[in-house]
N, C-alpha and C. Protein backbone atom coordinates (compact mmCIF):
# COMPACT_ATOMS: atom_id res chain seq x y z
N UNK A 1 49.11 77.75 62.00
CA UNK A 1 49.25 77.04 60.74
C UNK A 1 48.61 75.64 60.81
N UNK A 2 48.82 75.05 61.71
CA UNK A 2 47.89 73.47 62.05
C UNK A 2 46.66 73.49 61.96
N UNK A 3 46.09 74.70 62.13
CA UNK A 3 44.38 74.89 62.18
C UNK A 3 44.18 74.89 60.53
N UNK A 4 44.88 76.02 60.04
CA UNK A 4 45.02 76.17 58.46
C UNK A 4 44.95 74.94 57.46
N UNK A 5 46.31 74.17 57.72
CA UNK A 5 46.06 72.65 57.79
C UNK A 5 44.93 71.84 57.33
N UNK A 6 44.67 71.33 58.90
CA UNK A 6 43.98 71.05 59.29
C UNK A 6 42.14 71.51 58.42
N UNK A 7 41.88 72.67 58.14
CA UNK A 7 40.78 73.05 57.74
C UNK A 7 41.00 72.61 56.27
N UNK A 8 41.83 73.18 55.94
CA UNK A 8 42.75 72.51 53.99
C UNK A 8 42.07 71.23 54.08
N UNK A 9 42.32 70.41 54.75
CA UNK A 9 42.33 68.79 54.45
C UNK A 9 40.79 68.62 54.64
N UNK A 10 40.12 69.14 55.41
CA UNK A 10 38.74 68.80 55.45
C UNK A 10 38.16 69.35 53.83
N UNK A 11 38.40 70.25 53.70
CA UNK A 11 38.30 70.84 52.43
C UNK A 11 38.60 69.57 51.40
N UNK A 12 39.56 69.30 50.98
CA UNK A 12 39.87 68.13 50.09
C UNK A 12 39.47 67.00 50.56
N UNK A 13 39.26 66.19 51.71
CA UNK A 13 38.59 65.21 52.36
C UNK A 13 36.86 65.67 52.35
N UNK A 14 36.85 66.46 52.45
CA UNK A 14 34.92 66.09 52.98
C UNK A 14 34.60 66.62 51.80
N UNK A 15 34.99 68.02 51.48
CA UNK A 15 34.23 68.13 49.99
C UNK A 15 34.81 68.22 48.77
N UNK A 16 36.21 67.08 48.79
CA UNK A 16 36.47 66.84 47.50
C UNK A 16 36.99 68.11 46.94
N UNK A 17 37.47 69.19 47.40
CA UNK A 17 38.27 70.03 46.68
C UNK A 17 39.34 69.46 46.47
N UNK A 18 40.05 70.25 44.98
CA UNK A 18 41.42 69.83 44.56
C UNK A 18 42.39 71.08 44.61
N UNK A 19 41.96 72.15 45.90
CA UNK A 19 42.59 73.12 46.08
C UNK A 19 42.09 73.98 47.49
N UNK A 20 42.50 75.26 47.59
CA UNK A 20 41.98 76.05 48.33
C UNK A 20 42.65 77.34 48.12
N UNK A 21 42.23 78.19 48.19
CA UNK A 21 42.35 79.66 47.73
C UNK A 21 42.57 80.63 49.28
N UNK A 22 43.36 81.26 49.34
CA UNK A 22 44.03 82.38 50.60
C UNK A 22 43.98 83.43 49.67
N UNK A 23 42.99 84.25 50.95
CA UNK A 23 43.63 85.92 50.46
C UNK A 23 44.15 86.69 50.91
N UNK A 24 44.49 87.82 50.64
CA UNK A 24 45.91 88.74 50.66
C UNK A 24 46.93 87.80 51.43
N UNK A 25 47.91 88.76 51.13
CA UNK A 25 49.48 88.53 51.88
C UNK A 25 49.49 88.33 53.64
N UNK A 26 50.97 88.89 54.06
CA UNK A 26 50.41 89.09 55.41
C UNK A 26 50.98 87.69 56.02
N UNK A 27 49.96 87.45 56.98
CA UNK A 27 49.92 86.70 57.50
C UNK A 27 49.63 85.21 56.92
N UNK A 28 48.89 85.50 55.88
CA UNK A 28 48.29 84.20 54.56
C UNK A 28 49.51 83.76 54.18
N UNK A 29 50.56 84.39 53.62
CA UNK A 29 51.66 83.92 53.01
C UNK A 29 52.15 82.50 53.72
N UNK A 30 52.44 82.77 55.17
CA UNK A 30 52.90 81.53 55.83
C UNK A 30 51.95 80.81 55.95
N UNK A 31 50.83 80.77 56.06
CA UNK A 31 49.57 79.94 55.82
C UNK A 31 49.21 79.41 54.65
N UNK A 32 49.90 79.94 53.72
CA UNK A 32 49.96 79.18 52.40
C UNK A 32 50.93 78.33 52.13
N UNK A 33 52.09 78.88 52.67
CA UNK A 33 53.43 77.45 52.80
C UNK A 33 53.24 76.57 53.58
N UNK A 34 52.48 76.54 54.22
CA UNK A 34 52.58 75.58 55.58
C UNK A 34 51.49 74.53 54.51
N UNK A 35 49.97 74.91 54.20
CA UNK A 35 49.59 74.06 53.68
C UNK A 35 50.06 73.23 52.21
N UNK A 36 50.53 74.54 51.43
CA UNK A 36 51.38 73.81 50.56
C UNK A 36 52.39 72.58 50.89
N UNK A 37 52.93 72.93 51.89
CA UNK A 37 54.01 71.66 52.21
C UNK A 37 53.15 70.76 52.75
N UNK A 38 52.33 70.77 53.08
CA UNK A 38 51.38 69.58 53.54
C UNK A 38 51.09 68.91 52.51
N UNK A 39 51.12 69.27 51.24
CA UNK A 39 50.39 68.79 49.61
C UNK A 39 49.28 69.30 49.46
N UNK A 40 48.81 70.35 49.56
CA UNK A 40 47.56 70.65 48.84
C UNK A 40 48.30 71.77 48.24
N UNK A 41 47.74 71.83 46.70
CA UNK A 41 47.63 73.26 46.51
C UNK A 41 46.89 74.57 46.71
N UNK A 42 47.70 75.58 46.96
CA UNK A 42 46.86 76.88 47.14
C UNK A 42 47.31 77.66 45.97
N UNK A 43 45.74 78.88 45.97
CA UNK A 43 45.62 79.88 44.76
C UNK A 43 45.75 80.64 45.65
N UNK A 44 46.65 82.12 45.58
CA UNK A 44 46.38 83.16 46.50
C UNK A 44 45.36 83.92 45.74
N UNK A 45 45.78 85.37 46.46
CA UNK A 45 43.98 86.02 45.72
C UNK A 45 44.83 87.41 46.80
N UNK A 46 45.24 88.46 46.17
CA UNK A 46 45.44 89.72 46.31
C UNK A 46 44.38 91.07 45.54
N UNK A 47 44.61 92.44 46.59
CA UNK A 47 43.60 93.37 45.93
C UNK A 47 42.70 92.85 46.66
N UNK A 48 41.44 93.48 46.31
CA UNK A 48 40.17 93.19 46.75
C UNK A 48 40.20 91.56 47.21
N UNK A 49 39.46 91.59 48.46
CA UNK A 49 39.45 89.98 49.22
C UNK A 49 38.19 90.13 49.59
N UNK A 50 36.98 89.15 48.98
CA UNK A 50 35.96 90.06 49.54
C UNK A 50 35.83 89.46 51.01
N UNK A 51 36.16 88.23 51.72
CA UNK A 51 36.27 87.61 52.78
C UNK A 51 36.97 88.30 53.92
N UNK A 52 37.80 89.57 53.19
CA UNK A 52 38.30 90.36 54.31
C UNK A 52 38.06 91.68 53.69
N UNK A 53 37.19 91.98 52.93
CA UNK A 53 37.21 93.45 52.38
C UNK A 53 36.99 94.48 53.59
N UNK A 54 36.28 94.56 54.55
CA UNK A 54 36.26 95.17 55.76
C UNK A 54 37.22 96.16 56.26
N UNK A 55 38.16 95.22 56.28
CA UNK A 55 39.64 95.25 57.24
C UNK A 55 40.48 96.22 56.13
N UNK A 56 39.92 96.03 54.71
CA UNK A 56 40.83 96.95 53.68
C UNK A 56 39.81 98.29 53.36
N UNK A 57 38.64 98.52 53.88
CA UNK A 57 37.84 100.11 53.81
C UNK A 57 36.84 99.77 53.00
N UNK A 58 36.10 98.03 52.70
CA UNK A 58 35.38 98.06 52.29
C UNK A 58 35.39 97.58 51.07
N UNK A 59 34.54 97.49 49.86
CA UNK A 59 34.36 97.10 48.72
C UNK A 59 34.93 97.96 47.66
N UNK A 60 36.46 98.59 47.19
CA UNK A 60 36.80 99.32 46.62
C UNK A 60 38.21 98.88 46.38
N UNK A 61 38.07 99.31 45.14
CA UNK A 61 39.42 99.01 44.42
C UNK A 61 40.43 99.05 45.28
N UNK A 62 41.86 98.10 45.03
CA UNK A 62 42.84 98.02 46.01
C UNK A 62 43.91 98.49 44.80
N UNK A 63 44.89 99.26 45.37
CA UNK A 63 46.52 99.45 44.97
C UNK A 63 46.37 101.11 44.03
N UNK A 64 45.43 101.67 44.72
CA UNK A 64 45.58 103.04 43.62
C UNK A 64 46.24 104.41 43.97
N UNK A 65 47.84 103.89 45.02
CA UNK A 65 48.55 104.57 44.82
C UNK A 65 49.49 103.74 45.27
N UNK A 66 50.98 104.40 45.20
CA UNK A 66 51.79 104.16 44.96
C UNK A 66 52.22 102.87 46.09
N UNK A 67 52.21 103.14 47.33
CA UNK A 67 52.03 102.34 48.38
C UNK A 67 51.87 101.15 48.66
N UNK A 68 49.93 101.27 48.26
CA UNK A 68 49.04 100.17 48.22
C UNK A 68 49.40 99.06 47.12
N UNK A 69 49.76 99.64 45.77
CA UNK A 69 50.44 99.17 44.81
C UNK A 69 51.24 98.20 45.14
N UNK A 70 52.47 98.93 45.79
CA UNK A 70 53.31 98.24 46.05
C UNK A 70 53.04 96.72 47.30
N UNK A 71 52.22 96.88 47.81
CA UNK A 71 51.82 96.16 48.63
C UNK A 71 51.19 94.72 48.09
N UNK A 72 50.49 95.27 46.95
CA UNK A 72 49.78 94.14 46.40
C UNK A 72 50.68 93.06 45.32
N UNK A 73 51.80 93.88 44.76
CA UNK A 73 52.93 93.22 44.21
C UNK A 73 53.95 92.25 45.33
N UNK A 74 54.46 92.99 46.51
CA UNK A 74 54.95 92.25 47.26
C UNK A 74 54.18 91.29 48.01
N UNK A 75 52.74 91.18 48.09
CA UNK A 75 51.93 90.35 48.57
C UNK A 75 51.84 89.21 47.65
N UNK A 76 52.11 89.21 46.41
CA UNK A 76 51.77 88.50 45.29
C UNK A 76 52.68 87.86 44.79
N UNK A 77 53.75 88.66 44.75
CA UNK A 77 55.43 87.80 44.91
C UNK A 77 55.88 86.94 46.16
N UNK A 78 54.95 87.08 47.17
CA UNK A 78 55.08 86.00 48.41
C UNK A 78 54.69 84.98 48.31
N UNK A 79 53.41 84.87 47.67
CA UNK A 79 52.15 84.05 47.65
C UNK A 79 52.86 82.91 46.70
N UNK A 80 53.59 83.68 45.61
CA UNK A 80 53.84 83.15 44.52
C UNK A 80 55.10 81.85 45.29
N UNK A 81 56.10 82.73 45.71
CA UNK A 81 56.98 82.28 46.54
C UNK A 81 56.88 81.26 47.56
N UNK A 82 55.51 81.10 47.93
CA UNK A 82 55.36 80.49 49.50
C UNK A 82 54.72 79.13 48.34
N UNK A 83 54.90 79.14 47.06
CA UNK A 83 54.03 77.81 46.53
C UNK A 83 52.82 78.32 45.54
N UNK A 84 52.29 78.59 45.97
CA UNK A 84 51.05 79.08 45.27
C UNK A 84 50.61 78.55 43.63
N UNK A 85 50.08 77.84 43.28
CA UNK A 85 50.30 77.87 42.33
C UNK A 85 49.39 78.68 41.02
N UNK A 86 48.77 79.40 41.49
CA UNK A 86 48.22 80.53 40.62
C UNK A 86 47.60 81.87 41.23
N UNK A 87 47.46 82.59 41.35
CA UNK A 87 46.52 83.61 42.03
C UNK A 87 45.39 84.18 41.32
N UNK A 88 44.72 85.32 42.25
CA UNK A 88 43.36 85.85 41.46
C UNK A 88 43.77 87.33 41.88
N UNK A 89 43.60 88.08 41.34
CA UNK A 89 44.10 89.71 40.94
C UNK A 89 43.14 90.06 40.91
N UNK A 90 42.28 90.67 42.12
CA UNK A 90 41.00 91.25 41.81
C UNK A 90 40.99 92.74 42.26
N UNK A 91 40.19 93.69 41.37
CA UNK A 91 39.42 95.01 41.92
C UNK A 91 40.87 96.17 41.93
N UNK A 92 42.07 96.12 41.13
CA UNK A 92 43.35 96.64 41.03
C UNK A 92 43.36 97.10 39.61
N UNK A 93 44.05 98.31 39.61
CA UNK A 93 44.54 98.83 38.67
C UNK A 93 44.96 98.18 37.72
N UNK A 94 44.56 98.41 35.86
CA UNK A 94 45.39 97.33 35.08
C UNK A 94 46.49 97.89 34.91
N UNK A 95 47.15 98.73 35.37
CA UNK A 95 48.50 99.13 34.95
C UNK A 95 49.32 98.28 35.99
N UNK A 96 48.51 98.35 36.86
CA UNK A 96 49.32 97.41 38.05
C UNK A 96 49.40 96.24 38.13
N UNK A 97 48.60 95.57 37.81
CA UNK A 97 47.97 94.05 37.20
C UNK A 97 49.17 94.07 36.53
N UNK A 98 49.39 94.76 34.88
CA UNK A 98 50.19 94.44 33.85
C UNK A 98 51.85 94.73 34.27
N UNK A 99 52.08 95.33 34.88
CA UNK A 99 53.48 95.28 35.64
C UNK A 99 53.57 94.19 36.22
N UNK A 100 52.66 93.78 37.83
CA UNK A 100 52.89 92.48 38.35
C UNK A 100 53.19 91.55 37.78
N UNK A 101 51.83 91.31 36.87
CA UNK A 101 52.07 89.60 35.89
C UNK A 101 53.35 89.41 35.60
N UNK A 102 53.90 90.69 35.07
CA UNK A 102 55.28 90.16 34.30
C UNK A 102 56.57 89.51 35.28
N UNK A 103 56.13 89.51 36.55
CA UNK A 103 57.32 89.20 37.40
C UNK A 103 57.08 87.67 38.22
N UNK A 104 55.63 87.72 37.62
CA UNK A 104 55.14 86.32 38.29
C UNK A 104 55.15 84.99 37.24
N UNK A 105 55.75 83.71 37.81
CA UNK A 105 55.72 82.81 36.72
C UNK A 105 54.50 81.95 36.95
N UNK A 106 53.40 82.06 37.98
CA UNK A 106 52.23 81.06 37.76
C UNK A 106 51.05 82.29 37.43
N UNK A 107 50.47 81.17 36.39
CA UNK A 107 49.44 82.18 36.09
C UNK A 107 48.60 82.67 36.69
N UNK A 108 48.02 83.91 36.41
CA UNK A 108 46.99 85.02 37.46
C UNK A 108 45.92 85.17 36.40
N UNK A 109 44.36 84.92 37.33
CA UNK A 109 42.95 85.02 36.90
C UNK A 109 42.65 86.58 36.99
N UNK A 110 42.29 87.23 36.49
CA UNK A 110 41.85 88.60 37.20
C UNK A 110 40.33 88.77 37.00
N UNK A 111 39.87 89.35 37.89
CA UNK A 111 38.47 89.93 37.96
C UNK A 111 38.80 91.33 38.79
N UNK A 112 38.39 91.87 37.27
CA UNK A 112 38.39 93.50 37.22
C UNK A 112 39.87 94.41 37.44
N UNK A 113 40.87 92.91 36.85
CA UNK A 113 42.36 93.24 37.17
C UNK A 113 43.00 93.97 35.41
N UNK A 114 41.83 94.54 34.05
CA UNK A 114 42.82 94.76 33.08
C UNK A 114 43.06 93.58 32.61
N UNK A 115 43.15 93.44 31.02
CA UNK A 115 43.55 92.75 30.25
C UNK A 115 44.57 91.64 30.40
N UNK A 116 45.85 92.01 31.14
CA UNK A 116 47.23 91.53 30.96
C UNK A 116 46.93 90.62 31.74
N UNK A 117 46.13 89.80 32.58
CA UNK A 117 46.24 88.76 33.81
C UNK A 117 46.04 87.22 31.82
N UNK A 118 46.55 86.08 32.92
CA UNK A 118 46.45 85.10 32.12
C UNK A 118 44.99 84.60 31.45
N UNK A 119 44.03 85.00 32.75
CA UNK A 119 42.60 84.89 32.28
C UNK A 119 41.63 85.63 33.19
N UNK A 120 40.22 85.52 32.87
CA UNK A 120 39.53 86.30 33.39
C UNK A 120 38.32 85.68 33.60
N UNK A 121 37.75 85.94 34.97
CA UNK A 121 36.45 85.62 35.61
C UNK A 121 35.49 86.85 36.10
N UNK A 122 34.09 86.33 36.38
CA UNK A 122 33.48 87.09 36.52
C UNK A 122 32.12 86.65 37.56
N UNK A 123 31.70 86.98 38.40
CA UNK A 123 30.57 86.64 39.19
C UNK A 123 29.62 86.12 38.34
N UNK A 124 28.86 84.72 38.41
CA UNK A 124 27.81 84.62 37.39
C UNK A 124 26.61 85.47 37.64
N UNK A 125 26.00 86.29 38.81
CA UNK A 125 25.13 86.65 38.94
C UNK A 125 25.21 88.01 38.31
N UNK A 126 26.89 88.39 38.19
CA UNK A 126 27.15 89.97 37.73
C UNK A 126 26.89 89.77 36.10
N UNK A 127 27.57 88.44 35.42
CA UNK A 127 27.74 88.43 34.36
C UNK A 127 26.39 87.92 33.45
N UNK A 128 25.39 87.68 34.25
CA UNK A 128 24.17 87.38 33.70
C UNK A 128 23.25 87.90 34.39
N UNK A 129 23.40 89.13 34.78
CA UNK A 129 22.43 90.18 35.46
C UNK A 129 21.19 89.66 36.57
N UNK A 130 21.78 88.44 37.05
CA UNK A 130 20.83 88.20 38.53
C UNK A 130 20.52 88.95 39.27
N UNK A 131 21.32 89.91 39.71
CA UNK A 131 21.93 90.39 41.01
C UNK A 131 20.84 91.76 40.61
N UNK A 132 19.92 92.57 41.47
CA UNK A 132 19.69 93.53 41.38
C UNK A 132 20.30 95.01 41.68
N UNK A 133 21.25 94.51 42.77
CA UNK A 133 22.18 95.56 43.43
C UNK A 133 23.30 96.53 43.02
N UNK A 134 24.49 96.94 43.60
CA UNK A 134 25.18 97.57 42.46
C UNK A 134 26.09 96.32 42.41
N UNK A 135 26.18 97.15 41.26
CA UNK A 135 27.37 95.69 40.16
C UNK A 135 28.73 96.36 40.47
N UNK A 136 30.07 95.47 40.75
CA UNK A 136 30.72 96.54 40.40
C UNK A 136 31.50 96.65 39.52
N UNK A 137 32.32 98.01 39.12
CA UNK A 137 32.61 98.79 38.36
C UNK A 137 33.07 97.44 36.83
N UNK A 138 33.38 96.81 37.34
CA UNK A 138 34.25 95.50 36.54
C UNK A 138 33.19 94.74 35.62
N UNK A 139 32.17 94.58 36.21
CA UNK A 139 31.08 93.73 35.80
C UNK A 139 30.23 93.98 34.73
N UNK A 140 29.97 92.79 33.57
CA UNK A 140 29.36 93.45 32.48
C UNK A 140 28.17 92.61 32.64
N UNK A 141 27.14 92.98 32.13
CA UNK A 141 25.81 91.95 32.36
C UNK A 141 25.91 91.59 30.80
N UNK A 142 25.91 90.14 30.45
CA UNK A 142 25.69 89.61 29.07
C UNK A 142 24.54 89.17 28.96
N UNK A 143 23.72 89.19 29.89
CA UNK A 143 22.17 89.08 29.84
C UNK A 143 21.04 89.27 31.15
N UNK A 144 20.18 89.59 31.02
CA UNK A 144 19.26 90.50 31.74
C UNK A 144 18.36 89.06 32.54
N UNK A 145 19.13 88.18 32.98
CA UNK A 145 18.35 86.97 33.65
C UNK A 145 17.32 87.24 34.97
N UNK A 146 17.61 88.12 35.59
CA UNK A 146 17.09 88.77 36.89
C UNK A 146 15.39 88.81 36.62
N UNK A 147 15.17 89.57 35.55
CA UNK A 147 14.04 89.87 35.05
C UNK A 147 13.30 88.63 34.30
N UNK A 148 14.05 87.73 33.71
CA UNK A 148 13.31 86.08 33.27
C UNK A 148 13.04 85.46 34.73
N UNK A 149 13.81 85.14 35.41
CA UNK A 149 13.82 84.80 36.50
C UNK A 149 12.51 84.91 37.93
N UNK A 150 13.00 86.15 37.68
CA UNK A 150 11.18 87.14 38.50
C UNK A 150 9.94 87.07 38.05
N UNK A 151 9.48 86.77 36.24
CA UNK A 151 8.89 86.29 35.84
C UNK A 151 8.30 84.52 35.82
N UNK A 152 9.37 84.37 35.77
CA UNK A 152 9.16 82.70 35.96
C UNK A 152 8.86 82.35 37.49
N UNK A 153 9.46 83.08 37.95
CA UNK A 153 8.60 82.30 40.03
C UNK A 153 7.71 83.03 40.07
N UNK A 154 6.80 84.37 39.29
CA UNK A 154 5.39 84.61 39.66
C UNK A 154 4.85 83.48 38.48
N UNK A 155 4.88 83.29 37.62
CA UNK A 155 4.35 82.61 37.14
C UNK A 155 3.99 81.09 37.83
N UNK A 156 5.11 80.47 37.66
CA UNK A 156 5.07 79.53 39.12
C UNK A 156 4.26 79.14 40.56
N UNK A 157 4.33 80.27 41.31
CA UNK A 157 3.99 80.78 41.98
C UNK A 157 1.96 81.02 42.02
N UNK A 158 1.60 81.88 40.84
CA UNK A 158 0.11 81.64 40.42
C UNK A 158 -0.06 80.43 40.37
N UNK A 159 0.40 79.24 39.01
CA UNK A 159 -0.15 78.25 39.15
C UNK A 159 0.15 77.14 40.05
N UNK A 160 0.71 77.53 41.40
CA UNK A 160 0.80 76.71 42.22
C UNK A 160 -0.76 77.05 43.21
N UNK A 161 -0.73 78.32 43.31
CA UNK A 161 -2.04 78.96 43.77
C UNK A 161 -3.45 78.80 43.36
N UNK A 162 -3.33 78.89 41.63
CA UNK A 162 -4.74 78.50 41.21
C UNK A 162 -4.68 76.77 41.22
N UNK A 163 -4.00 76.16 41.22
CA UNK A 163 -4.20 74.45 41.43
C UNK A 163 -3.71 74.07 39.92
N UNK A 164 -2.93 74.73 38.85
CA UNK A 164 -3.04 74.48 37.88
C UNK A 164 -1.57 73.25 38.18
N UNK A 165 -0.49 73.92 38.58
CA UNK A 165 0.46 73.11 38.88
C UNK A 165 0.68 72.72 40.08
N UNK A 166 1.26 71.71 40.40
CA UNK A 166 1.51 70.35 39.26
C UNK A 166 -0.05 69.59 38.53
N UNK A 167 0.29 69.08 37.71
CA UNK A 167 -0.94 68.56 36.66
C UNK A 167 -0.52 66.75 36.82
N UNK A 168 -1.38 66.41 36.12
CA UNK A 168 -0.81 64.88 35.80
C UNK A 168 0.27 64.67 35.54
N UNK A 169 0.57 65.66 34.58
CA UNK A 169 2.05 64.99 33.79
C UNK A 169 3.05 65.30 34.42
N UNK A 170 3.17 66.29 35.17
CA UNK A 170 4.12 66.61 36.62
C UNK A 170 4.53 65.79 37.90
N UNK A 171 3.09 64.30 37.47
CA UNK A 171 3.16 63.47 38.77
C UNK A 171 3.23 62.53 38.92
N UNK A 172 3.81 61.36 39.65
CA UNK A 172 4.18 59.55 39.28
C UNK A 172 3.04 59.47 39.31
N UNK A 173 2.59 58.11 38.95
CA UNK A 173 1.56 57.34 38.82
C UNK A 173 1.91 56.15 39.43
N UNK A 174 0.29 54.97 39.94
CA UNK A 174 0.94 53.82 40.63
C UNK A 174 -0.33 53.12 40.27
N UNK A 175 -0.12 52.20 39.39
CA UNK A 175 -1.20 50.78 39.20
C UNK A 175 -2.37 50.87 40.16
N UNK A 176 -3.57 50.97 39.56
CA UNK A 176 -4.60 50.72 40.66
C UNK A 176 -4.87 49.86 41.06
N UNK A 177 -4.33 48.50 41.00
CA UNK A 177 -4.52 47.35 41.79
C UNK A 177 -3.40 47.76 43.33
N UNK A 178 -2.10 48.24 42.79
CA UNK A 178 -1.03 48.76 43.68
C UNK A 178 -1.52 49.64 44.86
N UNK A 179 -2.38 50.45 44.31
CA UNK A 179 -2.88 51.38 45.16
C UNK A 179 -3.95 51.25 46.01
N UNK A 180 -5.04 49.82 45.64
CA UNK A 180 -5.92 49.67 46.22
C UNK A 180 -5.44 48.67 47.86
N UNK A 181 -3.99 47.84 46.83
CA UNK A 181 -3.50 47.09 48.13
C UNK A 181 -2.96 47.85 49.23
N UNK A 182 -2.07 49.08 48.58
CA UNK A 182 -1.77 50.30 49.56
C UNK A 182 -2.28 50.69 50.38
N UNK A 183 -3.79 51.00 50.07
CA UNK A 183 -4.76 51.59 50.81
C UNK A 183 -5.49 50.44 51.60
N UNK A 184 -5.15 49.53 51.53
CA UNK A 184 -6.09 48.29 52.30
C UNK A 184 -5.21 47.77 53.43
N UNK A 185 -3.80 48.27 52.97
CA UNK A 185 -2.72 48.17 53.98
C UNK A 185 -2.16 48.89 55.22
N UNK A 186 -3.19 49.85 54.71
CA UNK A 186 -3.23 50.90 55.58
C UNK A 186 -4.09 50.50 56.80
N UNK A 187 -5.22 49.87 56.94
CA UNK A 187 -5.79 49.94 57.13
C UNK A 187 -6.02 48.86 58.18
């Protein structure tokens, strides 16, 4: 827990976070009280973790039976418990989502958690179609940026090649008296 700590505070000390986020239960739970009582706040983050998705079989929905379910509720009622002051509900059933919420009193973000969470996020690269890869199942593209994008760095790209860019107007300028002393200074 001192390492946990310890890493928390660099977090809010070096780069100015006003939080830090733990995922799943487990072992996190006491790693979330410990820093909580230190004063920082933590968001937990149950279901899909993608920082530990590995360890759970990979990139696939979490809690879709009865079990796992239950796991992600009692993980989430800890989190909640150990301080937490909001969580993220990701890649879970919305039936399960909409049961949990109701037992939790800080609000829950979901991505790809069903309607019932307090609010909802989304990868910007998923939600503005950067990403060429698979999307997943959750993800809606509200615009096809990938393809502006790929266009614009060949474009780029040519007129960096034919000499067109940068141009004048792309470039400082410096008094030619300035520049002649520059160059005489050089010298």
């Amino acid at each position: 827990d001192e390492q946990a700590i310890a890493t928390a505070q660099r977090f809010v000390k070096e780069a100015g976070c006003d939080a830090v986020k733990l995922e799943r239960g487990g072992t996190s739970v006491q790693r979330a009280r410990a820093i909580v009582e230190s004063g920082i706040p933590v968001m937990g983050h149950v279901g899909l973790t993608p920082q530990t998705a590995t360890a759970l079989g990979g990139y696939r929905a979490q809690g879709r039976t009865a079990s796992r379910a239950l796991q992600v509720a009692e993980d989430a009622l800890a989190l909640e418990e150990a301080g937490c002051f909001s969580l993220v509900f990701e890649a879970i059933p919305a039936a399960v989502a909409e049961t949990v919420v109701k037992r939790l009193e800080v609000p829950v973000i979901g991505i790809g958690a069903g309607p019932a969470t307090d609010g909802q996020v989304l990868v910007f690269h998923d939600l503005l179609g950067i990403y060429d890869g698979h999307a997943p199942r959750f993800a809606k593209h509200y615009a096809d940026l990938r393809s502006l994008m790929v266009a614009g760095v060949a474009e780029y790209a040519a007129e960096v090649r034919s000499g067109a860019f940068p141009g004048p107007e792309h470039s400082y300028s410096i008094d030619e008296r300035e520049l002649a002393e520059f160059r005489a200074g050089l010298n």
